[in-house]
C-alpha atoms as a PDB file:
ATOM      1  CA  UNK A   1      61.028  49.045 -41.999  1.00  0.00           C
ATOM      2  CA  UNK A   2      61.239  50.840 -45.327  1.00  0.00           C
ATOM      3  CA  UNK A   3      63.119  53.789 -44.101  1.00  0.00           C
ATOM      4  CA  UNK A   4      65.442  51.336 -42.310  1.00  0.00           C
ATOM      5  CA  UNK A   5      66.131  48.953 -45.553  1.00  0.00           C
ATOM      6  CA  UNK A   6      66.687  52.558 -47.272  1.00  0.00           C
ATOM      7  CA  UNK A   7      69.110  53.575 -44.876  1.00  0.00           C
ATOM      8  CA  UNK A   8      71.050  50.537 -44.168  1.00  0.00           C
ATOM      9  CA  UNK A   9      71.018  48.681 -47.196  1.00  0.00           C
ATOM     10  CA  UNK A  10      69.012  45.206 -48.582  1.00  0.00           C
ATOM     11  CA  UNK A  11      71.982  43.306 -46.903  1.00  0.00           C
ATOM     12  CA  UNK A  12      71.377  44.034 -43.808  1.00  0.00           C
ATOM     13  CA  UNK A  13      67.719  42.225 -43.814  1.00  0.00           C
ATOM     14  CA  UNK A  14      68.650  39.652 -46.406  1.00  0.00           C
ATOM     15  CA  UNK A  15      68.974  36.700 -44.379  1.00  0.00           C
ATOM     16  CA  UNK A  16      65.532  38.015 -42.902  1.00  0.00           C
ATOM     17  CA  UNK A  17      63.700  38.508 -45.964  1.00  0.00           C
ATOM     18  CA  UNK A  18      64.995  34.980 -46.841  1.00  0.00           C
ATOM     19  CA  UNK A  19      63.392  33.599 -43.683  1.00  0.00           C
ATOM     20  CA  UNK A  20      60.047  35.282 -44.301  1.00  0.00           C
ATOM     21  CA  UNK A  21      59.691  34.514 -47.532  1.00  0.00           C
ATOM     22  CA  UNK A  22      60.493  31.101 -47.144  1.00  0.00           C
ATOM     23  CA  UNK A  23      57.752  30.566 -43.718  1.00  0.00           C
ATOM     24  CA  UNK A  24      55.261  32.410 -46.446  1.00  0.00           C
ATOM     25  CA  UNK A  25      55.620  29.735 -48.604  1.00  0.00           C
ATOM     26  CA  UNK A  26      55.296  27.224 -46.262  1.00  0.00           C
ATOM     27  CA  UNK A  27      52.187  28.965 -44.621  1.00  0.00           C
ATOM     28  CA  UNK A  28      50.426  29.033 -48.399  1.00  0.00           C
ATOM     29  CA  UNK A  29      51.061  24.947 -48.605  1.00  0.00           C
ATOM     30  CA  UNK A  30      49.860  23.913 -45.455  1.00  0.00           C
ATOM     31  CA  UNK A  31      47.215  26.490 -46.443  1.00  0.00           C
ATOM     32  CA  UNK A  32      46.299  25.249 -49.786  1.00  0.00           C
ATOM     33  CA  UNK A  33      47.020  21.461 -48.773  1.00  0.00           C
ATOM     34  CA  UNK A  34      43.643  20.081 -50.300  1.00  0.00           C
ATOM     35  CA  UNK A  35      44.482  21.654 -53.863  1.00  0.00           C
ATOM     36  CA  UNK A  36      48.527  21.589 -54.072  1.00  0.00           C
ATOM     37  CA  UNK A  37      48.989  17.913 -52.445  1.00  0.00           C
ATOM     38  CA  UNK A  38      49.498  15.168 -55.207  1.00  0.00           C
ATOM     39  CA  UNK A  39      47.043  12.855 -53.208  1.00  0.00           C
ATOM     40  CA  UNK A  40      45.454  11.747 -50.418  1.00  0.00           C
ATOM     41  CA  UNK A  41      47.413  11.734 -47.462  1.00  0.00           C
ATOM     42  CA  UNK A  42      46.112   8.562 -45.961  1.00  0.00           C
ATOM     43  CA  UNK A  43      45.697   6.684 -49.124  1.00  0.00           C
ATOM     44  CA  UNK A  44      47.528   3.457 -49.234  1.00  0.00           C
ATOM     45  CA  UNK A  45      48.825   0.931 -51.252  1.00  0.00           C
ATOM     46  CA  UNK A  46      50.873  -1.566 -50.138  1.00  0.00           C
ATOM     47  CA  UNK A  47      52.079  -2.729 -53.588  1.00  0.00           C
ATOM     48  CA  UNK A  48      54.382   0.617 -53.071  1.00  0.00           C
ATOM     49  CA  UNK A  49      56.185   0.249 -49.819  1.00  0.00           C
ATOM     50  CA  UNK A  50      58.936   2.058 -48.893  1.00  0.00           C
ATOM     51  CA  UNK A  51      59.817   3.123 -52.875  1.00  0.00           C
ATOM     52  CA  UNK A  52      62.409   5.584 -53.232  1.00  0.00           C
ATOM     53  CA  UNK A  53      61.663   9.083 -54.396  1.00  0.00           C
ATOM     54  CA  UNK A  54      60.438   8.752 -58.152  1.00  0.00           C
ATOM     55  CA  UNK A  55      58.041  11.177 -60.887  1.00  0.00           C
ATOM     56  CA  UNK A  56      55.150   9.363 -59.466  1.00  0.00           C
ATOM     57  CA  UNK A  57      56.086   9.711 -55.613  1.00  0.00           C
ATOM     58  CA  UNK A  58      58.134  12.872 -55.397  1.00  0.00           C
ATOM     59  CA  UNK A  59      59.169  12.012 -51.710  1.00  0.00           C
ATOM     60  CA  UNK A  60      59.010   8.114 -51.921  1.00  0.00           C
ATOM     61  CA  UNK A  61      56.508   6.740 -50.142  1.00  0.00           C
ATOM     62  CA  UNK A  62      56.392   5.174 -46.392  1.00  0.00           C
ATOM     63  CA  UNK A  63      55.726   1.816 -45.197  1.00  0.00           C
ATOM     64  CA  UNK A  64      51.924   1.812 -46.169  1.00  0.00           C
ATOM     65  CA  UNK A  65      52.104   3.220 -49.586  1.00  0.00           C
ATOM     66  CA  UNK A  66      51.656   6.548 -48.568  1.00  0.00           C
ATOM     67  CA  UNK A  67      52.948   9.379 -50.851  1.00  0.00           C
ATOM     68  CA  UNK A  68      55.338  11.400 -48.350  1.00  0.00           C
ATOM     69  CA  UNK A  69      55.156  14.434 -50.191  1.00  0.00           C
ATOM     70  CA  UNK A  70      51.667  14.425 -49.838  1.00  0.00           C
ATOM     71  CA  UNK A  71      51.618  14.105 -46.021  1.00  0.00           C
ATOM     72  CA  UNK A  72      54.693  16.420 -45.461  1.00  0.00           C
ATOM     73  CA  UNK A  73      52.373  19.337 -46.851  1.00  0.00           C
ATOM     74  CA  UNK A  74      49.199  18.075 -44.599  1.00  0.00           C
ATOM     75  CA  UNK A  75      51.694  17.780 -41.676  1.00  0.00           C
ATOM     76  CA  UNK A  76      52.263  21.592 -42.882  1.00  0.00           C
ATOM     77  CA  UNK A  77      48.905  22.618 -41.627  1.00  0.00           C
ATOM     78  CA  UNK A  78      49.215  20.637 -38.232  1.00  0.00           C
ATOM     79  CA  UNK A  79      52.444  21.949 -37.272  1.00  0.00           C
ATOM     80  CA  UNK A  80      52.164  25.236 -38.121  1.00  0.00           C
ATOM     81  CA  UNK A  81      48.665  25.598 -36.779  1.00  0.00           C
ATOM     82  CA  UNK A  82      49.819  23.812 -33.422  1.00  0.00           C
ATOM     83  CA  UNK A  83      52.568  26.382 -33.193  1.00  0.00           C
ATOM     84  CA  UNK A  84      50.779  29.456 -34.071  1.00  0.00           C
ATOM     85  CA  UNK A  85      48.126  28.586 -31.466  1.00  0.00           C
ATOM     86  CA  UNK A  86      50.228  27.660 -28.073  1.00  0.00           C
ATOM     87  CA  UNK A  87      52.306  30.734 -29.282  1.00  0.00           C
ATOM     88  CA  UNK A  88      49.059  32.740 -29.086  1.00  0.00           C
ATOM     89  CA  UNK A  89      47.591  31.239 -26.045  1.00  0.00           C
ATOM     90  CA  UNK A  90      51.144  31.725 -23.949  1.00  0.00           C
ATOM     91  CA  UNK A  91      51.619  35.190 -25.621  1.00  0.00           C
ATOM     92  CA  UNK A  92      47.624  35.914 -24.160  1.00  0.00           C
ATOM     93  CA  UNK A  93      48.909  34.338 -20.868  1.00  0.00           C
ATOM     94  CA  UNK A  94      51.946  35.675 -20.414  1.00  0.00           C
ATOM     95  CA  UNK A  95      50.921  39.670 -21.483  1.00  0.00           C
ATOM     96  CA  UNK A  96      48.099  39.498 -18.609  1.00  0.00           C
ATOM     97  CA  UNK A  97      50.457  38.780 -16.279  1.00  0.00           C
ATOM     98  CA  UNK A  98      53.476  40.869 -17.203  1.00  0.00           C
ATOM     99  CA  UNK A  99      50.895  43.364 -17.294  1.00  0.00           C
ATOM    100  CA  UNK A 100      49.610  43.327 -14.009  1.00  0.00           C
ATOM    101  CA  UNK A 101      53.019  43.314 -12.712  1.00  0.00           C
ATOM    102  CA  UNK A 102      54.914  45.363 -14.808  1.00  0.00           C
ATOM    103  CA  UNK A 103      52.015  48.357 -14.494  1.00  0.00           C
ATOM    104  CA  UNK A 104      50.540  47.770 -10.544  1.00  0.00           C
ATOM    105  CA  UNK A 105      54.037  46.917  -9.158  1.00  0.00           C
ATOM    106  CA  UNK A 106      54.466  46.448  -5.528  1.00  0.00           C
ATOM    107  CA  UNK A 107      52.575  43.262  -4.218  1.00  0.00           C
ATOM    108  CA  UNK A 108      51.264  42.395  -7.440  1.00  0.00           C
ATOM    109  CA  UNK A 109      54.964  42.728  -9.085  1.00  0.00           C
ATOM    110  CA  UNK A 110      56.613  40.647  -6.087  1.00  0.00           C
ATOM    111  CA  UNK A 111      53.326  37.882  -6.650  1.00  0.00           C
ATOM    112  CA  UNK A 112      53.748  37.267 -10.108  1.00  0.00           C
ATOM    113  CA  UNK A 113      57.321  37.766 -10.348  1.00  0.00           C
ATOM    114  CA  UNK A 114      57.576  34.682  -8.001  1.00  0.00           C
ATOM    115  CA  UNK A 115      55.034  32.594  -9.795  1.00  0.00           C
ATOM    116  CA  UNK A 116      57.117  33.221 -12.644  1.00  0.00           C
ATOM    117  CA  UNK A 117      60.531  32.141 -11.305  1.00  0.00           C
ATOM    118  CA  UNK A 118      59.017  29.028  -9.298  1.00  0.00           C
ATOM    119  CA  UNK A 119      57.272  27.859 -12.844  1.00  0.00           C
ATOM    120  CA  UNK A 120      60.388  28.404 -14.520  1.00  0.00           C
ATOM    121  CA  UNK A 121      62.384  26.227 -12.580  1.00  0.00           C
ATOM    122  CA  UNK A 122      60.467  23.736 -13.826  1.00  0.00           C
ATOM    123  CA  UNK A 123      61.481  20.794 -16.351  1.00  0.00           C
ATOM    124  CA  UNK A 124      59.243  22.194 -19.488  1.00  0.00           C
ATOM    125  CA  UNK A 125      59.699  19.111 -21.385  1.00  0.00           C
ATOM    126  CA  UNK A 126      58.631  16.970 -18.075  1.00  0.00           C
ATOM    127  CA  UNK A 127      55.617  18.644 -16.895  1.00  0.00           C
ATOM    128  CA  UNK A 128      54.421  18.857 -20.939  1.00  0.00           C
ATOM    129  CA  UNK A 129      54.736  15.081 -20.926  1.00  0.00           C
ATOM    130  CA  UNK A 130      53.323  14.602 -17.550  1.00  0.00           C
ATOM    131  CA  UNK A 131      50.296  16.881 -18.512  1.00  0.00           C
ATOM    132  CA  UNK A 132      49.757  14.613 -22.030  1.00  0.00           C
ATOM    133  CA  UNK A 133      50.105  11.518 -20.321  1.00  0.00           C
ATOM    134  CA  UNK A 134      47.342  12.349 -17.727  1.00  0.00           C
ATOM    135  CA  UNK A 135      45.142  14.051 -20.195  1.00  0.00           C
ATOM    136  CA  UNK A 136      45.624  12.167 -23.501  1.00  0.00           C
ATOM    137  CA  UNK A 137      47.256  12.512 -26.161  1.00  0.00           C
ATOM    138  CA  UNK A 138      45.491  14.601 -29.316  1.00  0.00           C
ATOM    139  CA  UNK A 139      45.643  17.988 -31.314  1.00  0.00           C
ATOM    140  CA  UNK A 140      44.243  20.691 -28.702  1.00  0.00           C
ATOM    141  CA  UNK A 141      45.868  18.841 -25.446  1.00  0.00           C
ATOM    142  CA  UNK A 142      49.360  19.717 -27.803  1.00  0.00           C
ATOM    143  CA  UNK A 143      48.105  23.224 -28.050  1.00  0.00           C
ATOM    144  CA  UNK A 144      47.657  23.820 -24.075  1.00  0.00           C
ATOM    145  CA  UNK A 145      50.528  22.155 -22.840  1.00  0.00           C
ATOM    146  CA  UNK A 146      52.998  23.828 -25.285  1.00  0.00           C
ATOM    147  CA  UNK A 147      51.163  27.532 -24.577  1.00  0.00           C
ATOM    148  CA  UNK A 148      51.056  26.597 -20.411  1.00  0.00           C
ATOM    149  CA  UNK A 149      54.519  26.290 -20.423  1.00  0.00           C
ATOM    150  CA  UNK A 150      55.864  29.136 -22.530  1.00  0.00           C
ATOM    151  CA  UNK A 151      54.345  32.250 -21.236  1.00  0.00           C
ATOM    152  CA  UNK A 152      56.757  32.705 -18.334  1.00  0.00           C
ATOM    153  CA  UNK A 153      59.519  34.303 -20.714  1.00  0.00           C
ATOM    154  CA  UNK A 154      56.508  36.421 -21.855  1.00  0.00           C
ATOM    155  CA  UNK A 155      55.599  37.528 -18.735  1.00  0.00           C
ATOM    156  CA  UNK A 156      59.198  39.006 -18.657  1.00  0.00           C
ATOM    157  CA  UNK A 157      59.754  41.002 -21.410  1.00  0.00           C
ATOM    158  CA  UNK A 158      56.038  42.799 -20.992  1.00  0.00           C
ATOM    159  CA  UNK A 159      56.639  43.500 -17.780  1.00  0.00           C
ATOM    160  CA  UNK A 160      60.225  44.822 -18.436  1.00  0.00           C
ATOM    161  CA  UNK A 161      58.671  46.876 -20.944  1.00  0.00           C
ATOM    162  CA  UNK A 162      55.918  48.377 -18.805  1.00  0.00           C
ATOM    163  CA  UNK A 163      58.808  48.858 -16.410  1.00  0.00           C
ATOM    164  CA  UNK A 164      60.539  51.140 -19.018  1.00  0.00           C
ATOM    165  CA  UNK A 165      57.460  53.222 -20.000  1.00  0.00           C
ATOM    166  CA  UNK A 166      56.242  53.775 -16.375  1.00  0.00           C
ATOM    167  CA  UNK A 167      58.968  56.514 -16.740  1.00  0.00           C
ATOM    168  CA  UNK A 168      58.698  58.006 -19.977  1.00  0.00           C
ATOM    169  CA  UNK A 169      57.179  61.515 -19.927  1.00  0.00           C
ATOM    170  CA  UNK A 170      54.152  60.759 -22.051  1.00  0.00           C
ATOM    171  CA  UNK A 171      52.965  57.997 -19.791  1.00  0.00           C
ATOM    172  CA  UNK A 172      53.569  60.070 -16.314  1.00  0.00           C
ATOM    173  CA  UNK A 173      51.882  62.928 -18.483  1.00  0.00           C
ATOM    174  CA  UNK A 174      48.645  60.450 -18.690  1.00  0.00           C
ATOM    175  CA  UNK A 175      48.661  59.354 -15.228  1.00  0.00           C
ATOM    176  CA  UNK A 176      48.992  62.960 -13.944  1.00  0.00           C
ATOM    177  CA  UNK A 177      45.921  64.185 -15.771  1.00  0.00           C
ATOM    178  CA  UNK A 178      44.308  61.108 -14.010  1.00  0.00           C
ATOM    179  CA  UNK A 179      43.635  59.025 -17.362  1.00  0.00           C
ATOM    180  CA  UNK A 180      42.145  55.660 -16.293  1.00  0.00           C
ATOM    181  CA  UNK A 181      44.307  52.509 -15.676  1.00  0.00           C
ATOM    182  CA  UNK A 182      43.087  50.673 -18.393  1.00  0.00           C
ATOM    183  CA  UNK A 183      42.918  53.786 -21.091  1.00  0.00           C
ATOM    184  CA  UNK A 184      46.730  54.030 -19.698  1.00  0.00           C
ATOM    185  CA  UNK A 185      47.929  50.430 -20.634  1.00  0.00           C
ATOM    186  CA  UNK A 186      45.844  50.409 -23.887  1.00  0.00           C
ATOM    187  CA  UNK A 187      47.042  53.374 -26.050  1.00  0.00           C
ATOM    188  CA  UNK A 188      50.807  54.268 -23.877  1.00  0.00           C
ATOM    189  CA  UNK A 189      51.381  50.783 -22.506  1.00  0.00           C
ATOM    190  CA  UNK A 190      50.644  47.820 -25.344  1.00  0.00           C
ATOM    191  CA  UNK A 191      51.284  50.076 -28.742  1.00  0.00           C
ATOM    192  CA  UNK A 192      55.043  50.704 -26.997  1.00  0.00           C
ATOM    193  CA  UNK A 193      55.622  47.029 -26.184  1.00  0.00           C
ATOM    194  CA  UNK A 194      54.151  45.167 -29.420  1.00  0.00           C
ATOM    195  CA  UNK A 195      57.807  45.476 -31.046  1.00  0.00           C
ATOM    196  CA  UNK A 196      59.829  43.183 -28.608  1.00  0.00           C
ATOM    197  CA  UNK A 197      56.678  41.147 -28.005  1.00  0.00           C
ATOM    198  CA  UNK A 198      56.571  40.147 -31.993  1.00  0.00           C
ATOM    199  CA  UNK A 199      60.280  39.318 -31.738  1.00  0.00           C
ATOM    200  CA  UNK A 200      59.216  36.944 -28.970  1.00  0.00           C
ATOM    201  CA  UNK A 201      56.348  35.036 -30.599  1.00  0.00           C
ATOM    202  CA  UNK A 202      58.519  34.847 -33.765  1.00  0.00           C
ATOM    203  CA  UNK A 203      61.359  32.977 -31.668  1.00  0.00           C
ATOM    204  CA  UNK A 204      58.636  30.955 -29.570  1.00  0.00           C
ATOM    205  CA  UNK A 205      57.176  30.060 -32.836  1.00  0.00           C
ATOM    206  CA  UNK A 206      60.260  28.422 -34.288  1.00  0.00           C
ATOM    207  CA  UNK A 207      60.131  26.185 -30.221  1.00  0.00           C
ATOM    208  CA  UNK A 208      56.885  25.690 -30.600  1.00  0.00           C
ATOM    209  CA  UNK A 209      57.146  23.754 -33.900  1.00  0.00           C
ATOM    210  CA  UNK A 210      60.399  21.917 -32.515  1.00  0.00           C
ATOM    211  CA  UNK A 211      58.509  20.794 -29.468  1.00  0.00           C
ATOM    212  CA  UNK A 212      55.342  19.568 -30.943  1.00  0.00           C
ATOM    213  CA  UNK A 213      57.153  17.558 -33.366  1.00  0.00           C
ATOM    214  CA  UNK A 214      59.330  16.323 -30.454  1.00  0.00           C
ATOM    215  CA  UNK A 215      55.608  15.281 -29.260  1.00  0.00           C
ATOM    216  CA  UNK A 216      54.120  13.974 -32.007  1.00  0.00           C
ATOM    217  CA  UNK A 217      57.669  11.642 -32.373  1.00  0.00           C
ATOM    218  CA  UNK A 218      56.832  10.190 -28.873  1.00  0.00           C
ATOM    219  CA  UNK A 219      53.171   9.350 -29.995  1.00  0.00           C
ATOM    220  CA  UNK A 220      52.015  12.546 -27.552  1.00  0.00           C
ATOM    221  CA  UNK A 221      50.710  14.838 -30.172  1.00  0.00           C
ATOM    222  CA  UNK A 222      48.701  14.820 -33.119  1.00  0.00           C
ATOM    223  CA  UNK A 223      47.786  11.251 -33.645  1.00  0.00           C
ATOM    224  CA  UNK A 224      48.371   9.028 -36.602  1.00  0.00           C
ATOM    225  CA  UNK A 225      46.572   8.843 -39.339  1.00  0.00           C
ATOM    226  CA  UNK A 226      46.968  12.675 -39.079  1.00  0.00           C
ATOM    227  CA  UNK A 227      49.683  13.777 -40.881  1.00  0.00           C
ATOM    228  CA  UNK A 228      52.435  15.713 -39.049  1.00  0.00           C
ATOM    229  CA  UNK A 229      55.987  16.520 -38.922  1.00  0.00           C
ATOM    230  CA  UNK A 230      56.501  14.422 -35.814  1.00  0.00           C
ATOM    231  CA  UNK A 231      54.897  11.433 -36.628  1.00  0.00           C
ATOM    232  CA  UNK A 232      56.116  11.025 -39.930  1.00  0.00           C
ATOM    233  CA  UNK A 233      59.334  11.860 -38.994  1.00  0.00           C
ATOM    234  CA  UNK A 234      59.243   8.687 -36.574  1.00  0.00           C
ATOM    235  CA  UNK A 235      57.379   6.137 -38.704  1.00  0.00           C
ATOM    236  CA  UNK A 236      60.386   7.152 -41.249  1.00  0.00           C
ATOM    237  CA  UNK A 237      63.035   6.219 -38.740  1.00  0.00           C
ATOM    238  CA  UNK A 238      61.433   3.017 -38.010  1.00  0.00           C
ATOM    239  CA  UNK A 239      62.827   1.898 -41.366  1.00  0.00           C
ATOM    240  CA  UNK A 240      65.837   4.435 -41.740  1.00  0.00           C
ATOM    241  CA  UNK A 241      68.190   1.918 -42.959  1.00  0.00           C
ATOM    242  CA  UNK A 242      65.733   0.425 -46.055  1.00  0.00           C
ATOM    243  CA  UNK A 243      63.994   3.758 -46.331  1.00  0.00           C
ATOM    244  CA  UNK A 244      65.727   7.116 -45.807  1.00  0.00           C
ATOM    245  CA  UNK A 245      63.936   9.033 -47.522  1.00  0.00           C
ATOM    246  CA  UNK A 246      61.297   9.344 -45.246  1.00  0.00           C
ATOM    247  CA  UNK A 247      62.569  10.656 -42.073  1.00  0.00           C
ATOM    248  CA  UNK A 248      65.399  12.751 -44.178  1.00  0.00           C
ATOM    249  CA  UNK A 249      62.350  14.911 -45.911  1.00  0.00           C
ATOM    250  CA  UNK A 250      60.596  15.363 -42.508  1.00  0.00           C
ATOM    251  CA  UNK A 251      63.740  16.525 -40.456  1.00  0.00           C
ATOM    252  CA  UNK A 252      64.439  18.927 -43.563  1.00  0.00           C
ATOM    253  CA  UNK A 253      60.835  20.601 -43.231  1.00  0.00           C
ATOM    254  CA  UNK A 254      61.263  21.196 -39.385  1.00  0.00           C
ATOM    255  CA  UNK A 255      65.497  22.153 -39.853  1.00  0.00           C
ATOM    256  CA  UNK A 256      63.906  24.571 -42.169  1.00  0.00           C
ATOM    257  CA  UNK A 257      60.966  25.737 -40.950  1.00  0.00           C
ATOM    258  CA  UNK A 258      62.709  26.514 -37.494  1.00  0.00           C
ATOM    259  CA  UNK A 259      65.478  28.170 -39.210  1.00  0.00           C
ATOM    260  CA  UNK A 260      63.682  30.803 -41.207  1.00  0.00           C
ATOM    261  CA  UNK A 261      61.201  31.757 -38.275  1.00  0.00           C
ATOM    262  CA  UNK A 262      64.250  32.146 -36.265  1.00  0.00           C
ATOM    263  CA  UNK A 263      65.933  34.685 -38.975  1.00  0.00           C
ATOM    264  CA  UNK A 264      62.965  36.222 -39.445  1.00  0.00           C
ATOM    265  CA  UNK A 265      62.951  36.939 -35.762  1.00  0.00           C
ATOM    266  CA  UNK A 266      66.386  38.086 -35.566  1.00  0.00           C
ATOM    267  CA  UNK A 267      65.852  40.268 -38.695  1.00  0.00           C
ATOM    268  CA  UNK A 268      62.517  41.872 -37.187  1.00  0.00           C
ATOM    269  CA  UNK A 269      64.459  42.541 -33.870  1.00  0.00           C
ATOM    270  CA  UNK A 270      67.285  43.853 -35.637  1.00  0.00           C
ATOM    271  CA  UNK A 271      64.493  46.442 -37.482  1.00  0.00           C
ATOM    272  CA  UNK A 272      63.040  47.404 -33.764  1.00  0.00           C
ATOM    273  CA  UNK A 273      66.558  47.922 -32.750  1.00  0.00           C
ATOM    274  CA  UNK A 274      69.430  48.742 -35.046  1.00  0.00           C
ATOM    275  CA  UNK A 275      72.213  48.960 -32.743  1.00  0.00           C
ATOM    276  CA  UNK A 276      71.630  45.569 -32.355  1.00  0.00           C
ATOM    277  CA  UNK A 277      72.788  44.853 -35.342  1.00  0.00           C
ATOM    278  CA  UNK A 278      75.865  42.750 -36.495  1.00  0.00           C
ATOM    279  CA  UNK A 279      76.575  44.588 -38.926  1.00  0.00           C
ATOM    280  CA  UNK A 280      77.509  47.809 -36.540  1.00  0.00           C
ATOM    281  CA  UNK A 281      80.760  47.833 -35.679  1.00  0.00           C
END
């Protein structure tokens, strides 16, 4: 990264380095939530209902007296966290499988490769509500839905990568000398295929965050009184009209959220590969 911001200027990452710095910040309040949060999060009083932002509520407050600044920063931690994790479990998911496809081939390539289009044909949003309605509703049911629906496009790019390096020369030098499978995939195969596989958990991460808010909006996710972007985004648009403030704040956290994960992803692909760039001409 250095020797490309050297070579190609500060502009070209700007928007990226904008991004990242901004999901840092984010990251250190949902973080630091118990010391940087003006109160309690599920403290109430009802003698300050729905009051409009002010020094003494930052954010206004919602329809139980609740300081919204103070549970937009708590909803920090459960969004982000929820994200982070599904990403993690689908990226864990989907590597194993592009893996055994992308590096056995044949049988195993045709098996999983079907698997993969036949889930993927598949409503997402449906079976995830499906899977919440059977199970219940809660913080680690959002988790495995989100990340047992997502690793199919992972799945893809690892095994198009293993795909690619099955014919580079220092990988068919390995497998001539008879170095063992799994010595193979660990210092050839996954070193050579982390850079598009960041790129993908950086864009799955921005989803991720969309979708469990989309959840916790329904009443499928985390469940109130804990704070998160979802929920308090819909108890805010219960009283939209009397109390904007609310569900305006919210939607701003996951618009912006979203968006910087999403250039930082686009800036770190961009980095991996520069004739990607839209700045070439």
């Amino acid at each position: 990264m250095p020797s490309l911001l050297k070579k190609y200027g500060l502009r070209r990452y700007a928007l990226a380095i904008v991004g990242g710095s901004f999901f840092i910040v984010v990251a250190l309040l949902g973080a630091m939530a118990p010391i940087v949060s003006p109160s309690d999060p599920n403290a109430q009083d009802l003698s300050n209902r729905l009051k409009p932002p002010s020094i003494a509520h930052r954010l206004g407050t919602d329809t139980l007296g609740r300081d919204n600044l103070s549970r937009i920063i708590w909803g920090t931690r459960i969004s982000l966290s929820i994200g982070f994790l599904s990403v993690l479990l689908a990226t864990a998911i989907g590597t194993i499988l592009g893996v055994v496809a992308g590096f056995y081939g044949a049988n195993a390539d045709w098996t999983v490769m079907r698997f993969t289009d036949i889930f993927m044909s598949l409503p997402g949003l449906l079976i995830i509500t499906m899977l919440v309605a059977f199970f219940g509703p809660g913080y680690w049911m959002t988790v495995i839905v989100i990340g047992a629906v997502y690793w199919p496009t992972t799945t893809r790019i690892v095994r198009a990568e293993f795909l690619r390096l099955r014919q580079q020369p220092f990988v068919e030098a390995a497998r001539s000398v008879g170095v063992p499978a799994v010595r193979q995939i660990r210092r050839h195969y996954i070193p050579n295929a982390l850079g598009p596989l960041m790129v993908q958990m950086t864009l799955q991460l921005a989803r991720a965050i969309v979708l469990e808010s989309g959840l916790s909006y329904l009443g499928l996710g985390a469940q109130p009184p804990t704070p998160s972007w979802g929920n308090i985004l819909a108890e805010g648009y219960i009283n939209l009209r009397v109390s904007p403030w609310g569900a305006t704040f919210a939607g701003l956290a996951i618009w912006l959220t979203t968006l910087a994960f999403n250039l930082a992803g686009d800036g770190l692909r961009e980095a991996i590969d520069p004739t990607m760039s839209r700045w070439n001409t």
